[in-house]
PDB file of N, CA and C in Angstrom:
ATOM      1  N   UNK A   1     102.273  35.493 100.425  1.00  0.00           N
ATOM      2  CA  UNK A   1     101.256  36.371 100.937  1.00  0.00           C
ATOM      3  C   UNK A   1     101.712  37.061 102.208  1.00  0.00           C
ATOM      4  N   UNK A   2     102.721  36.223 102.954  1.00  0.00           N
ATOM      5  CA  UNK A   2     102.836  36.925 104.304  1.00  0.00           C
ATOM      6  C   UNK A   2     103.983  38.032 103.790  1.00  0.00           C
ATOM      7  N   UNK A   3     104.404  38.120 102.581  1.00  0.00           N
ATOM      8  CA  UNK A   3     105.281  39.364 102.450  1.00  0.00           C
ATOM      9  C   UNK A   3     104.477  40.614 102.168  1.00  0.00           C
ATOM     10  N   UNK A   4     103.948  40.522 101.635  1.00  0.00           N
ATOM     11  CA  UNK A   4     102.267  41.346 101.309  1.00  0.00           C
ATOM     12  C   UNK A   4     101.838  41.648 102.171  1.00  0.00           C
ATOM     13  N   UNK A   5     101.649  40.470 103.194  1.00  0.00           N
ATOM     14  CA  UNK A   5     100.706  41.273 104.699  1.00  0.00           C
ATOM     15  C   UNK A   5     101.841  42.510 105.492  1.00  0.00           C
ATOM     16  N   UNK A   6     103.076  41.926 105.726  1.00  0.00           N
ATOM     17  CA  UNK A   6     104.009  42.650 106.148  1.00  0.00           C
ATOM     18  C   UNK A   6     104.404  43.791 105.631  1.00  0.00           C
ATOM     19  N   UNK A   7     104.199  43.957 104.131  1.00  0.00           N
ATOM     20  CA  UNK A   7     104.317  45.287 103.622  1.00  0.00           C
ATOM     21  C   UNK A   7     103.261  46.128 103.511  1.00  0.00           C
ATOM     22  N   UNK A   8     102.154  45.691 104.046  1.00  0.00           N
ATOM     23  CA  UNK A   8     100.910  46.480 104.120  1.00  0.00           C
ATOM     24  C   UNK A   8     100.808  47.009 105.558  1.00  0.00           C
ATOM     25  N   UNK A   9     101.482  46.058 106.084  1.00  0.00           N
ATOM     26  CA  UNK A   9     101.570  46.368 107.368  1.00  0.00           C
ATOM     27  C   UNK A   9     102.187  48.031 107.685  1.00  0.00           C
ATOM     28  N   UNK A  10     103.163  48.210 106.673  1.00  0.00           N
ATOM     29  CA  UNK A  10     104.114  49.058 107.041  1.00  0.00           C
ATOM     30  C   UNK A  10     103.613  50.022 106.444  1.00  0.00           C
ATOM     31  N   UNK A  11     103.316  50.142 105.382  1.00  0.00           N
ATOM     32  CA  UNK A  11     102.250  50.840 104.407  1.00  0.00           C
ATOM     33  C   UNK A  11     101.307  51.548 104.756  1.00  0.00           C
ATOM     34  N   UNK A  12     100.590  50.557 105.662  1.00  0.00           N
ATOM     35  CA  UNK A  12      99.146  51.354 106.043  1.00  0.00           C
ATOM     36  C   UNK A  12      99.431  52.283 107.353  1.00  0.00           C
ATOM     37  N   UNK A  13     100.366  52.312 108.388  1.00  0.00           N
ATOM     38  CA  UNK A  13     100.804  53.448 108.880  1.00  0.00           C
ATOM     39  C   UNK A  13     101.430  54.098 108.393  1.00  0.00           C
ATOM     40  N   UNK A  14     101.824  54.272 107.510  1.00  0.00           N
ATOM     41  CA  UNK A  14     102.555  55.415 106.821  1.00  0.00           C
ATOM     42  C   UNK A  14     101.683  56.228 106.319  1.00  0.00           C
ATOM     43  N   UNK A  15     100.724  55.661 105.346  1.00  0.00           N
ATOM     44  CA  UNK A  15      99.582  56.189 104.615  1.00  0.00           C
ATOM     45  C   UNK A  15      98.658  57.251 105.902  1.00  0.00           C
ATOM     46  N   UNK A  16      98.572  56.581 106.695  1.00  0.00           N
ATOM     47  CA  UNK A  16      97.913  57.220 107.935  1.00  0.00           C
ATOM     48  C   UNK A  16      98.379  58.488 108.146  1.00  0.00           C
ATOM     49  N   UNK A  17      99.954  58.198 108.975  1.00  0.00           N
ATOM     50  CA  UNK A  17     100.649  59.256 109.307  1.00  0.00           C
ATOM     51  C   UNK A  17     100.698  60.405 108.384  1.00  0.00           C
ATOM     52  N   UNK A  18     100.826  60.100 106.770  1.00  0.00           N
ATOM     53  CA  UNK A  18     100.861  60.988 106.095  1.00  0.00           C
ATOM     54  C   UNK A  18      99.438  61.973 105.997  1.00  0.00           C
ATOM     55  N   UNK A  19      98.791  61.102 106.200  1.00  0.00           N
ATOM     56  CA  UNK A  19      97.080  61.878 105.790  1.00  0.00           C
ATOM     57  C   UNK A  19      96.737  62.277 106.634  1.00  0.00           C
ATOM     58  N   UNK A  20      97.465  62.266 108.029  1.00  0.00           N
ATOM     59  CA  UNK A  20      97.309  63.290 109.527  1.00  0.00           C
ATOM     60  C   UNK A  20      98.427  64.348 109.525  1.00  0.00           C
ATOM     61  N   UNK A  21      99.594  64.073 108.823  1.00  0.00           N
ATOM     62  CA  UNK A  21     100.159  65.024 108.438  1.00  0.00           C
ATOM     63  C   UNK A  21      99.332  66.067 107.332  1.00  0.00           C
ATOM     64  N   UNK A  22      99.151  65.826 106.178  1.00  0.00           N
ATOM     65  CA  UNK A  22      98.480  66.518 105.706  1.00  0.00           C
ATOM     66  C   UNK A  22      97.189  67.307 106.482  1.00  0.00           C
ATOM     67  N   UNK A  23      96.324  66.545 106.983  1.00  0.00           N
ATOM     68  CA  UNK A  23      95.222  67.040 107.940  1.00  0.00           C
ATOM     69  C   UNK A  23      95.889  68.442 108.623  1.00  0.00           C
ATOM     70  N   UNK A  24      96.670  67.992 109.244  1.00  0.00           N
ATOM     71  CA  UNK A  24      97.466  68.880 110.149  1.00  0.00           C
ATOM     72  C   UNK A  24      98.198  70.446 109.159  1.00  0.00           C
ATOM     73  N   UNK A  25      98.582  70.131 108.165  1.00  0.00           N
ATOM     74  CA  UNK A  25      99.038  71.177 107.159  1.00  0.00           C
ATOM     75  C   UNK A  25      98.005  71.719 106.315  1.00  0.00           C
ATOM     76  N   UNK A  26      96.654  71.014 106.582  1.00  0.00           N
ATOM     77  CA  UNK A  26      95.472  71.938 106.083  1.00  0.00           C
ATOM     78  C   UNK A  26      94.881  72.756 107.168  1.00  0.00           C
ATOM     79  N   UNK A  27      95.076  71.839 108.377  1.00  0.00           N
ATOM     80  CA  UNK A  27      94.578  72.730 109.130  1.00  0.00           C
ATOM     81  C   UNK A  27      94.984  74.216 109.498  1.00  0.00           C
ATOM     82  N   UNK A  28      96.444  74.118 109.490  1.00  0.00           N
ATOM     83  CA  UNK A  28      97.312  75.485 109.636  1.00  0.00           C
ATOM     84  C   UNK A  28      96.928  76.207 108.394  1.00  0.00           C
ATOM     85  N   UNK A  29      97.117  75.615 107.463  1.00  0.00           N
ATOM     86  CA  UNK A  29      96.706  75.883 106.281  1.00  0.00           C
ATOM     87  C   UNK A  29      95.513  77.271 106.312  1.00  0.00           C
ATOM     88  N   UNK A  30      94.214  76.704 106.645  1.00  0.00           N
ATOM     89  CA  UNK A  30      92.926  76.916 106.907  1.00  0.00           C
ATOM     90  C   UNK A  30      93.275  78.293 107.552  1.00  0.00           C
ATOM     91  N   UNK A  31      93.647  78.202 109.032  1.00  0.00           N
ATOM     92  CA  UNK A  31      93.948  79.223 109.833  1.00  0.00           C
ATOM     93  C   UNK A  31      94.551  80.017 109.690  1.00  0.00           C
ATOM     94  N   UNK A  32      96.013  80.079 108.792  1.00  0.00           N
ATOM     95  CA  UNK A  32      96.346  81.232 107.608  1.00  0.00           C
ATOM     96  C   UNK A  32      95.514  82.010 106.912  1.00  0.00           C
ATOM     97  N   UNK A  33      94.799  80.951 106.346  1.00  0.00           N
ATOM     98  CA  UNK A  33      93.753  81.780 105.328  1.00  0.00           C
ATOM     99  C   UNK A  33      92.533  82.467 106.243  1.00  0.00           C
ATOM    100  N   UNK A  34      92.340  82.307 107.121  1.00  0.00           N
ATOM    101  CA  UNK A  34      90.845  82.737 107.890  1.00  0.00           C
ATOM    102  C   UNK A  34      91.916  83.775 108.704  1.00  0.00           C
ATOM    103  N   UNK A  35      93.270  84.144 108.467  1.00  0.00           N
ATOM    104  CA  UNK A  35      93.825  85.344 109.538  1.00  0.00           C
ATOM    105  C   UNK A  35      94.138  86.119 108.236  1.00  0.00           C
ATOM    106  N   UNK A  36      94.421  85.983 106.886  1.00  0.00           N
ATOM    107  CA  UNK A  36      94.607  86.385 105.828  1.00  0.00           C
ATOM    108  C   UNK A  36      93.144  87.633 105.885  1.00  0.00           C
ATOM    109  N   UNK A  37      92.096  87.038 105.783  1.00  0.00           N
ATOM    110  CA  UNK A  37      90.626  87.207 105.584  1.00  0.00           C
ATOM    111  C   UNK A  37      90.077  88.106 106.592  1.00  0.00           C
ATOM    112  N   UNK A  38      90.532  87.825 107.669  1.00  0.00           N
ATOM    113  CA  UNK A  38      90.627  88.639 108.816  1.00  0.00           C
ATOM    114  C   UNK A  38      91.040  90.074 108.339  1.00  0.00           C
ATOM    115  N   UNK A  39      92.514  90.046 108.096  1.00  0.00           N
ATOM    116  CA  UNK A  39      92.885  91.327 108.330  1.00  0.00           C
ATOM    117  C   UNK A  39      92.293  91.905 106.859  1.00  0.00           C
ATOM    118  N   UNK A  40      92.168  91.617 105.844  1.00  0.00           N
ATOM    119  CA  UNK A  40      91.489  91.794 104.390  1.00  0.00           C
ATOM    120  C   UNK A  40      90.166  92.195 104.714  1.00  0.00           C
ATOM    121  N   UNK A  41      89.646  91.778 105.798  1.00  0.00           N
ATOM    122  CA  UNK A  41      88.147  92.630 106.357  1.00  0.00           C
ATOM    123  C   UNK A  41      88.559  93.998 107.187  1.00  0.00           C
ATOM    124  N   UNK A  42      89.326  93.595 108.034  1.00  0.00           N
ATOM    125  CA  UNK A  42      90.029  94.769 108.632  1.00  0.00           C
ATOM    126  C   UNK A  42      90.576  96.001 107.612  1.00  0.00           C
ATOM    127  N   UNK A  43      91.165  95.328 106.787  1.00  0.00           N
ATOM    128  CA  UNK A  43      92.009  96.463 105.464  1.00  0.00           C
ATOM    129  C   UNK A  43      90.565  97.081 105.258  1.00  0.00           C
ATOM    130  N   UNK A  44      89.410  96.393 104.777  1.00  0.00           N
ATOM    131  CA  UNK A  44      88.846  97.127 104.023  1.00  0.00           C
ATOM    132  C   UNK A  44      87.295  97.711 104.537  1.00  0.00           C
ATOM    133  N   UNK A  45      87.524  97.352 105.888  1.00  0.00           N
ATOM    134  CA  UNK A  45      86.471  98.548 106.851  1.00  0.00           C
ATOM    135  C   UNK A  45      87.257  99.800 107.179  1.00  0.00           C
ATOM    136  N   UNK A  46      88.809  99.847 106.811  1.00  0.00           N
ATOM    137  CA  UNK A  46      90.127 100.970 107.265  1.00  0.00           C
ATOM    138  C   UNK A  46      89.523 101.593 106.081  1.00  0.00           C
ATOM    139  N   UNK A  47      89.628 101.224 104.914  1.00  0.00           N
ATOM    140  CA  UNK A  47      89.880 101.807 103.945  1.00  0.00           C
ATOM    141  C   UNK A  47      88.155 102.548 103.366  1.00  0.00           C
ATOM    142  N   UNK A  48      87.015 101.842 103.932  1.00  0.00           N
ATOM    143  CA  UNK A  48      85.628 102.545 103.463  1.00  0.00           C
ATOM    144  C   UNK A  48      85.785 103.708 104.418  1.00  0.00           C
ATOM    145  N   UNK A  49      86.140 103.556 105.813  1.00  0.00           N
ATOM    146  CA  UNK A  49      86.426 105.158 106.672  1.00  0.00           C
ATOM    147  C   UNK A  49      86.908 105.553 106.279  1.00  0.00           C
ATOM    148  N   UNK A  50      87.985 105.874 105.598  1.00  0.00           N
ATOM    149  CA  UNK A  50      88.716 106.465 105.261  1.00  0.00           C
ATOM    150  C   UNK A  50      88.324 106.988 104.159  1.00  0.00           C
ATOM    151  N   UNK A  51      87.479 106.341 103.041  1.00  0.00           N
ATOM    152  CA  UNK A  51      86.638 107.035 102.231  1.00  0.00           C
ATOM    153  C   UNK A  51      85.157 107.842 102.304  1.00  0.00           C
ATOM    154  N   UNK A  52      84.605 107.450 103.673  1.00  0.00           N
ATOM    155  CA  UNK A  52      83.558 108.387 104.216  1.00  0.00           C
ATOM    156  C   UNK A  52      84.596 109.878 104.497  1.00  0.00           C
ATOM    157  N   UNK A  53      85.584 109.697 104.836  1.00  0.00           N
ATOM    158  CA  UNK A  53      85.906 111.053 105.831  1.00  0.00           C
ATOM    159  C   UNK A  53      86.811 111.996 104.417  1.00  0.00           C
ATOM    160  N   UNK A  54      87.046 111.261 103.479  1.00  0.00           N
ATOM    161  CA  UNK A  54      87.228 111.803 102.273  1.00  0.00           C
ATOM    162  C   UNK A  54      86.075 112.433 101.709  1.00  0.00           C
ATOM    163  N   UNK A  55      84.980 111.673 101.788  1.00  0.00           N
ATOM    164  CA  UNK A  55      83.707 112.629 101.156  1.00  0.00           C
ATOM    165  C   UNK A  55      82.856 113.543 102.087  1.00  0.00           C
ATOM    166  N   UNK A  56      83.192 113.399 103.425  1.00  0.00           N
ATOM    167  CA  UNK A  56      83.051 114.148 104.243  1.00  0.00           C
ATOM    168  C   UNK A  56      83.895 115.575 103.851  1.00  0.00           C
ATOM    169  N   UNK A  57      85.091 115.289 103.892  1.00  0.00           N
ATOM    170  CA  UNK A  57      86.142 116.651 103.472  1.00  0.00           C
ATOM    171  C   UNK A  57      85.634 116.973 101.881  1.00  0.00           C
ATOM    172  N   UNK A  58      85.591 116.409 101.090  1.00  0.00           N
ATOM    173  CA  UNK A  58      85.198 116.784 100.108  1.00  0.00           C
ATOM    174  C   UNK A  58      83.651 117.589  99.751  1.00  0.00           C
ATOM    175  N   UNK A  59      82.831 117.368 100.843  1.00  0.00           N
ATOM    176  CA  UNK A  59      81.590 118.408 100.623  1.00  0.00           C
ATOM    177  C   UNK A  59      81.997 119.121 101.558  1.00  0.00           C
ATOM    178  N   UNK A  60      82.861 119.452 102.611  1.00  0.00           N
ATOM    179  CA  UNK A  60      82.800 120.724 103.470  1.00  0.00           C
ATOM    180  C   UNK A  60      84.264 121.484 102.589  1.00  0.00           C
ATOM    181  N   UNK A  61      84.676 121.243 101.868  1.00  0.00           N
ATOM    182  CA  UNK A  61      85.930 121.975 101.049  1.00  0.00           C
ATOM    183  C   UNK A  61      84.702 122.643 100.170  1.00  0.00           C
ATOM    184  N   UNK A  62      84.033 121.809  99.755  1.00  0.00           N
ATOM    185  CA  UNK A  62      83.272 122.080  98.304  1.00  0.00           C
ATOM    186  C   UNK A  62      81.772 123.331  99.085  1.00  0.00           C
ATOM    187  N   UNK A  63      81.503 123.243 100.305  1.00  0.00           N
ATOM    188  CA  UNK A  63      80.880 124.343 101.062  1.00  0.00           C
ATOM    189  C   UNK A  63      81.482 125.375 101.367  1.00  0.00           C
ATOM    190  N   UNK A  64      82.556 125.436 101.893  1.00  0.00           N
ATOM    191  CA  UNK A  64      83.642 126.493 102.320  1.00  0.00           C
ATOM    192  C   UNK A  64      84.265 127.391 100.403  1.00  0.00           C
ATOM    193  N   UNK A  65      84.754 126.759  99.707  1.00  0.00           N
ATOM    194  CA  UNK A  65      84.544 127.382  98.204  1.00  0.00           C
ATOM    195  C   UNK A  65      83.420 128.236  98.053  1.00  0.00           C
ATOM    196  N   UNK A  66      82.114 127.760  98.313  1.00  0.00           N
ATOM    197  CA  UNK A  66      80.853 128.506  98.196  1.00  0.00           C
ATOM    198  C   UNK A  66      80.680 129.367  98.950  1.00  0.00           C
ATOM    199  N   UNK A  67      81.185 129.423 100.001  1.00  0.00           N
ATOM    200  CA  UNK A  67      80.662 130.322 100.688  1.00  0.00           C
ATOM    201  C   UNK A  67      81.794 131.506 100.333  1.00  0.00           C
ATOM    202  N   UNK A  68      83.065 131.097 100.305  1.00  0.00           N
ATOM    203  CA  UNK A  68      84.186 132.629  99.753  1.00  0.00           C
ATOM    204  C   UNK A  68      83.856 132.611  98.457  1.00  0.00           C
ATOM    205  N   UNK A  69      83.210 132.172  97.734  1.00  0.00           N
ATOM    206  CA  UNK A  69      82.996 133.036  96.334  1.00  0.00           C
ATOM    207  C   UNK A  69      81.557 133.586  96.555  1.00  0.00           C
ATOM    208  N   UNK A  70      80.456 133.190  97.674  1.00  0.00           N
ATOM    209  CA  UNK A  70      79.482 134.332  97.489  1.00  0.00           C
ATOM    210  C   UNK A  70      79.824 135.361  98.528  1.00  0.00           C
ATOM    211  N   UNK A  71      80.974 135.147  99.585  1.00  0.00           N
ATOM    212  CA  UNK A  71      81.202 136.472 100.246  1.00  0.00           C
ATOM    213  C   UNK A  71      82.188 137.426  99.125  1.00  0.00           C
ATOM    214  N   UNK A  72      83.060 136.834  98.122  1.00  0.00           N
ATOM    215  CA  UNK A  72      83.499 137.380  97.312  1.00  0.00           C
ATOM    216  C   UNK A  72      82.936 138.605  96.104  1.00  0.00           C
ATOM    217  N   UNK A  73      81.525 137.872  96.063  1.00  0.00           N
ATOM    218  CA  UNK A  73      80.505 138.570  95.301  1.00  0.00           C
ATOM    219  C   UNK A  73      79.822 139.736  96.262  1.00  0.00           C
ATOM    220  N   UNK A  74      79.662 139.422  97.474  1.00  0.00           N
ATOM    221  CA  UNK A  74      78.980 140.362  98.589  1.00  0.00           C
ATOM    222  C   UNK A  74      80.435 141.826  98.525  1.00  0.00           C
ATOM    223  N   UNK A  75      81.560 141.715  98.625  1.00  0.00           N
ATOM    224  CA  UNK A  75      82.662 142.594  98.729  1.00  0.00           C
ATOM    225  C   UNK A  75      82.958 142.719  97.363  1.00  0.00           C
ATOM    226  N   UNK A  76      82.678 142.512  96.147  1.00  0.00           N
ATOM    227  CA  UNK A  76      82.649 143.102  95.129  1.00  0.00           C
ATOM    228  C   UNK A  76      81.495 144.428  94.258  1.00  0.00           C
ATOM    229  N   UNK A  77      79.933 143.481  95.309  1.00  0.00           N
ATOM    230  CA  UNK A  77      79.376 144.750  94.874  1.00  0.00           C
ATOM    231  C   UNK A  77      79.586 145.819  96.029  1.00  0.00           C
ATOM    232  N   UNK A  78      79.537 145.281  97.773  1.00  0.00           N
ATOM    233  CA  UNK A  78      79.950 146.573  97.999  1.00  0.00           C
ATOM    234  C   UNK A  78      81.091 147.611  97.682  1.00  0.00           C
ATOM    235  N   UNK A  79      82.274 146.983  96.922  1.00  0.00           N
ATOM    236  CA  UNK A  79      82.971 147.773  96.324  1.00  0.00           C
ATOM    237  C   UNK A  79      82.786 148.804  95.579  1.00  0.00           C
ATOM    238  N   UNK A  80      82.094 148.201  94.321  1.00  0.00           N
ATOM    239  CA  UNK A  80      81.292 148.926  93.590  1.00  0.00           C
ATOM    240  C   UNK A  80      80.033 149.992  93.935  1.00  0.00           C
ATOM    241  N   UNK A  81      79.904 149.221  95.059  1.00  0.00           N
ATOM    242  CA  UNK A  81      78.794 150.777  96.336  1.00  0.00           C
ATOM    243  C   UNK A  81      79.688 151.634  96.316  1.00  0.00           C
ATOM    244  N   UNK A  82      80.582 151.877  96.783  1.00  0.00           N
ATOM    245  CA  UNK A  82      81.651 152.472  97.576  1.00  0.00           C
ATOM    246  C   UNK A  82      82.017 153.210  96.449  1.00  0.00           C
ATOM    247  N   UNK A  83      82.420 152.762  94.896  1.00  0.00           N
ATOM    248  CA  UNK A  83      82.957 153.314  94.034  1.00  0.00           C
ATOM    249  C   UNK A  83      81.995 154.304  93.400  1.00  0.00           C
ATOM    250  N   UNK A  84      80.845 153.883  93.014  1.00  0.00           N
ATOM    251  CA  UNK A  84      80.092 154.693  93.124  1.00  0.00           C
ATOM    252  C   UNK A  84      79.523 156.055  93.517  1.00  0.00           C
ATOM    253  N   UNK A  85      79.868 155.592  95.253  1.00  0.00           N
ATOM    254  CA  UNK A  85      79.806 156.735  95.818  1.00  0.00           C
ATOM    255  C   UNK A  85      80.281 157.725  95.454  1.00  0.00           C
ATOM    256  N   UNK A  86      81.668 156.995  96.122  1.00  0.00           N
ATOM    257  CA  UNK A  86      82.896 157.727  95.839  1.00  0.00           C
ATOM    258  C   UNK A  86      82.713 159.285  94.510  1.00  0.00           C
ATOM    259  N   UNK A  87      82.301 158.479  93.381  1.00  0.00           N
ATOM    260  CA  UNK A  87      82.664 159.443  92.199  1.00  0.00           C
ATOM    261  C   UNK A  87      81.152 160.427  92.553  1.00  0.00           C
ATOM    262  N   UNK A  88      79.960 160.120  92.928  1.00  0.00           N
ATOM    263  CA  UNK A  88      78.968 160.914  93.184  1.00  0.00           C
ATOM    264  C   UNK A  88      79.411 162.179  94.427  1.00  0.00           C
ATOM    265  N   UNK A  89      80.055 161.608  94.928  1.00  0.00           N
ATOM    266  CA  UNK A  89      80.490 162.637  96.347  1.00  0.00           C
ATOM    267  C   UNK A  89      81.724 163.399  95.533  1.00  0.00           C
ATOM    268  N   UNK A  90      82.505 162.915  94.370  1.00  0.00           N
ATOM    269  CA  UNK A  90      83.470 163.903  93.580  1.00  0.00           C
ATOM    270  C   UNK A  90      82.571 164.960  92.721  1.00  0.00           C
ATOM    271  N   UNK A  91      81.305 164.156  92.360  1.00  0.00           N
ATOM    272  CA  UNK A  91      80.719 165.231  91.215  1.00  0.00           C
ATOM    273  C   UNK A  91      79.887 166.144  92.174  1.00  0.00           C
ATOM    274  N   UNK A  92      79.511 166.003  93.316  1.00  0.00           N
ATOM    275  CA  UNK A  92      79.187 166.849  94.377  1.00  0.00           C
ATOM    276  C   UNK A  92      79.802 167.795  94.426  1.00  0.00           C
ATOM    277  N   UNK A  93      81.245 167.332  94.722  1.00  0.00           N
ATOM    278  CA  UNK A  93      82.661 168.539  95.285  1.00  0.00           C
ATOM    279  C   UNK A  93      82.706 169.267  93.973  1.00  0.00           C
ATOM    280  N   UNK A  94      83.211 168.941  93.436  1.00  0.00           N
ATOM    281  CA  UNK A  94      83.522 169.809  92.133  1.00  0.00           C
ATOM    282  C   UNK A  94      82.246 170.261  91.587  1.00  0.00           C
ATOM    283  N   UNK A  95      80.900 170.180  91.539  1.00  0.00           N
ATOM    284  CA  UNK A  95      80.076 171.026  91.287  1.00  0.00           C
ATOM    285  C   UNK A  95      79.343 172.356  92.435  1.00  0.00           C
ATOM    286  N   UNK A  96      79.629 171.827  94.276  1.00  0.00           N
ATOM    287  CA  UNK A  96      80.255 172.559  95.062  1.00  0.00           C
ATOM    288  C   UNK A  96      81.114 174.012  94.556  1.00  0.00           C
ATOM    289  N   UNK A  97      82.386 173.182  94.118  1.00  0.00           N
ATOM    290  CA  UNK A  97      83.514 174.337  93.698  1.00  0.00           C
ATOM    291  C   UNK A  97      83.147 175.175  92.866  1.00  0.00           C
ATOM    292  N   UNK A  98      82.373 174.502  91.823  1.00  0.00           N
ATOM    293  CA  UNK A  98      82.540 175.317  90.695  1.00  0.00           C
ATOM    294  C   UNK A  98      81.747 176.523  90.995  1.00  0.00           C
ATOM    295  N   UNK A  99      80.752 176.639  91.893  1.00  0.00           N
ATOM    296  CA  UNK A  99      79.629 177.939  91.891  1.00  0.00           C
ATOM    297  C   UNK A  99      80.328 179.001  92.743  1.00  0.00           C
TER     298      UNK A  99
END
């Protein structure tokens, strides 16, 4: 029995040491993962700004389009004013000339 006690002896600090070792490699452990998590919150408050200011640009692109295709439409009919004219002030002249 006293070989038993003596090898338990030796045993049961080891067992210890190991399971404070381990303790100790969960704990780092732990703190990896909670700096992992960290920056994975960080990544992904970067990355929702970054998608506000995308849909931000994306309705003022999508306003600025609208507005040069209805100034586009504003300088197309005054074109067509102009062209208009234009040929009314020719049928003027030349009916002018002709008398």
């Amino acid at each position: 029995m006293k070989p038993l006690a003596k090898l338990s002896a030796v045993i049961l600090p080891l067992a210890l040491l190991t399971a404070c070792a381990n303790t100790a490699e969960m704990d780092a452990l732990k703190a990896s993962v909670e700096s992992a998590q960290s920056t994975a919150d960080s990544a992904l408050a970067a990355a929702r700004n970054a998608q506000s200011t995308a849909d931000t640009a994306q309705r003022t692109a999508t306003d600025a389009e609208l507005a040069a295709m209805n100034a586009q439409k504003t300088a197309d009919e005054a074109m067509a004013t102009v062209e208009e004219c234009c040929a009314k002030i020719d049928r003027m002249f030349e009916k002018a000339m002709s008398k």
